[in-house]
Protein backbone atom coordinates (compact mmCIF):
# COMPACT_ATOMS: atom_id res chain seq x y z
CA UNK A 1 99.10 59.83 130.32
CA UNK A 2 97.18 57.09 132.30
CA UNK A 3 95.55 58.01 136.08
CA UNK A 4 98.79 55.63 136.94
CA UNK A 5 101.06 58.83 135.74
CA UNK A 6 99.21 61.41 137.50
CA UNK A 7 101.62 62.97 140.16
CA UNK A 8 98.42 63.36 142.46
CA UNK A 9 97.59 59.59 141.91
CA UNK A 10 101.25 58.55 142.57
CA UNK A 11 101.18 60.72 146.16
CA UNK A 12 98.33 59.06 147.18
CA UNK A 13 99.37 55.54 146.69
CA UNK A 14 102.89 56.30 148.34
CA UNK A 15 101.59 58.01 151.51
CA UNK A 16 99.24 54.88 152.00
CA UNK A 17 101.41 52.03 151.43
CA UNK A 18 103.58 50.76 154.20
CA UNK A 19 105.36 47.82 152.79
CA UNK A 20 107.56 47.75 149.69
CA UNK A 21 108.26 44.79 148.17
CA UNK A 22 111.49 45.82 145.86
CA UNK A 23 112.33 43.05 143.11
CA UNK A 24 116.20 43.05 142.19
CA UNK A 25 117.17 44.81 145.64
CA UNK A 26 120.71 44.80 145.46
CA UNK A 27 123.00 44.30 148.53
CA UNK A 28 125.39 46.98 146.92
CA UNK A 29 125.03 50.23 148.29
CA UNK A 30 126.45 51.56 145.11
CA UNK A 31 123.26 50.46 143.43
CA UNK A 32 120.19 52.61 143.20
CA UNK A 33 118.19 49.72 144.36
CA UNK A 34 120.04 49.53 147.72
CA UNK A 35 119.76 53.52 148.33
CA UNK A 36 115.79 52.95 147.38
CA UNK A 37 115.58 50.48 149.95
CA UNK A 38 117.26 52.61 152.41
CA UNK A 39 115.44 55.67 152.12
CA UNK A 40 112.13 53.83 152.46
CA UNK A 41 113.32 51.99 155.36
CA UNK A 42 114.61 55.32 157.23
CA UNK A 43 111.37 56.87 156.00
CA UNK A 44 109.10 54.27 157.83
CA UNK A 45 108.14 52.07 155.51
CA UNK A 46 108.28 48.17 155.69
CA UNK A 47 110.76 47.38 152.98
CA UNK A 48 110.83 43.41 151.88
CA UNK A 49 114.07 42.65 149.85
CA UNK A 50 113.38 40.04 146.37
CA UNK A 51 116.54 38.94 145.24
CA UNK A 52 117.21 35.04 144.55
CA UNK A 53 120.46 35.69 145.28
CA UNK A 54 121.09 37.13 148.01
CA UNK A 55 119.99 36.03 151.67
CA UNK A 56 119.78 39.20 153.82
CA UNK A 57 119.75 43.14 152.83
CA UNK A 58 119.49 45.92 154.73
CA UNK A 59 119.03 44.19 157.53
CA UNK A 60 116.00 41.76 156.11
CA UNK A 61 115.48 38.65 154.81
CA UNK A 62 115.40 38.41 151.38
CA UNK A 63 113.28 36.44 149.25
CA UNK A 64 113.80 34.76 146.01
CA UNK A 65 110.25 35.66 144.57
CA UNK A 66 107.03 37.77 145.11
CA UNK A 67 105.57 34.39 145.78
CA UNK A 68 107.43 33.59 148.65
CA UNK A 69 106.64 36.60 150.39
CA UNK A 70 104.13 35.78 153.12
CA UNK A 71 103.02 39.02 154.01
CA UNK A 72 100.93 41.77 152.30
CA UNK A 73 102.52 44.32 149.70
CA UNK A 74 101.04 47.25 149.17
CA UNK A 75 103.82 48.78 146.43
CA UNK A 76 106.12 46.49 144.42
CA UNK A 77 109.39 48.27 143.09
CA UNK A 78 110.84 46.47 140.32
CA UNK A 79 114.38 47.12 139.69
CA UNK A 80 114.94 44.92 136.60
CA UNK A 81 114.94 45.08 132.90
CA UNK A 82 111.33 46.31 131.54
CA UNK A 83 110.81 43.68 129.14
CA UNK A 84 110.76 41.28 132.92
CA UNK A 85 107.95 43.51 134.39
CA UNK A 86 105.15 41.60 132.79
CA UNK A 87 106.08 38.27 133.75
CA UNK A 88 106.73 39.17 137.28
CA UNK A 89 103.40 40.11 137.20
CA UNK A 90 101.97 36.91 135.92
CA UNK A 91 104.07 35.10 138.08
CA UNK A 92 102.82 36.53 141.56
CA UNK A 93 99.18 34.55 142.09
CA UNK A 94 98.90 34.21 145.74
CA UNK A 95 98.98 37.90 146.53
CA UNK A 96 96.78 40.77 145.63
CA UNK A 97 98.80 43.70 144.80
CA UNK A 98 97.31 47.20 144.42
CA UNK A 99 99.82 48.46 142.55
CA UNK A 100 103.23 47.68 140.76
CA UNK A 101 105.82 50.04 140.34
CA UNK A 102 108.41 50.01 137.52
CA UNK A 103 111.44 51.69 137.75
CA UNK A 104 113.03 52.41 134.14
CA UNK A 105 116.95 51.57 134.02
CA UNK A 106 117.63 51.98 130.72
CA UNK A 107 116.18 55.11 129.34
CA UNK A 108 114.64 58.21 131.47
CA UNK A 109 111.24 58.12 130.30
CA UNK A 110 109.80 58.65 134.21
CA UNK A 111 107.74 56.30 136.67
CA UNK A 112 104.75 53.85 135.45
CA UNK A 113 102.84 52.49 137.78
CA UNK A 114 100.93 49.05 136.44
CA UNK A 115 97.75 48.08 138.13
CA UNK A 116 97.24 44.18 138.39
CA UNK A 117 93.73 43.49 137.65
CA UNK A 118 92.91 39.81 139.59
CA UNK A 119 89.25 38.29 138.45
């Protein structure tokens, strides 16, 4: 287990963060996505929709890509396959995250956090 796994570590980066960025929010409120979004919202937090196909959710506007976001993220959820985690990483330049969450949809295996590392 990495310091990225660590319940303790995990607390302390939610109770600082105030905006969520969540990739693949889904405008369904049958999705898990949508009833992520939600909660954060009713729970204070800045939630910032990143769909490409979508134009508003939850009451936001939605943006097609991390890049296009032109306000700080402290947390990025990613709702999407795994195997797209990495290059949704690479692809997001302009903005220094702190950390990236990754929620796993096909299998249970728990919450990873990813650190982005800029030089």
């Amino acid at each position: 287990m990495n310091e990225f796994q660590d319940r303790r570590t995990i607390r302390q980066i939610v109770l600082n963060a105030r905006t969520v960025a969540i990739v693949g929010l889904s405008a369904s409120e049958l999705r898990a996505s949508n009833f992520v979004g939600y909660y954060l919202q009713r729970h204070g937090y800045r939630v910032i929709p990143v769909n490409p196909n979508e134009e508003r959710i939850l009451g936001q506007q939605v943006y097609p890509s991390l890049r296009d976001v032109p306000e700080h993220i402290d947390v990025v959820d990613v709702f999407r396959d795994p195997a797209a985690v990495p290059d949704i990483a690479r692809k997001k330049k302009k903005k220094i995250l702190k950390e990236m969450e990754m929620e796993k949809t096909k299998k249970k295996l728990g919450l990873e956090l990813f650190t982005i590392k800029h030089t």
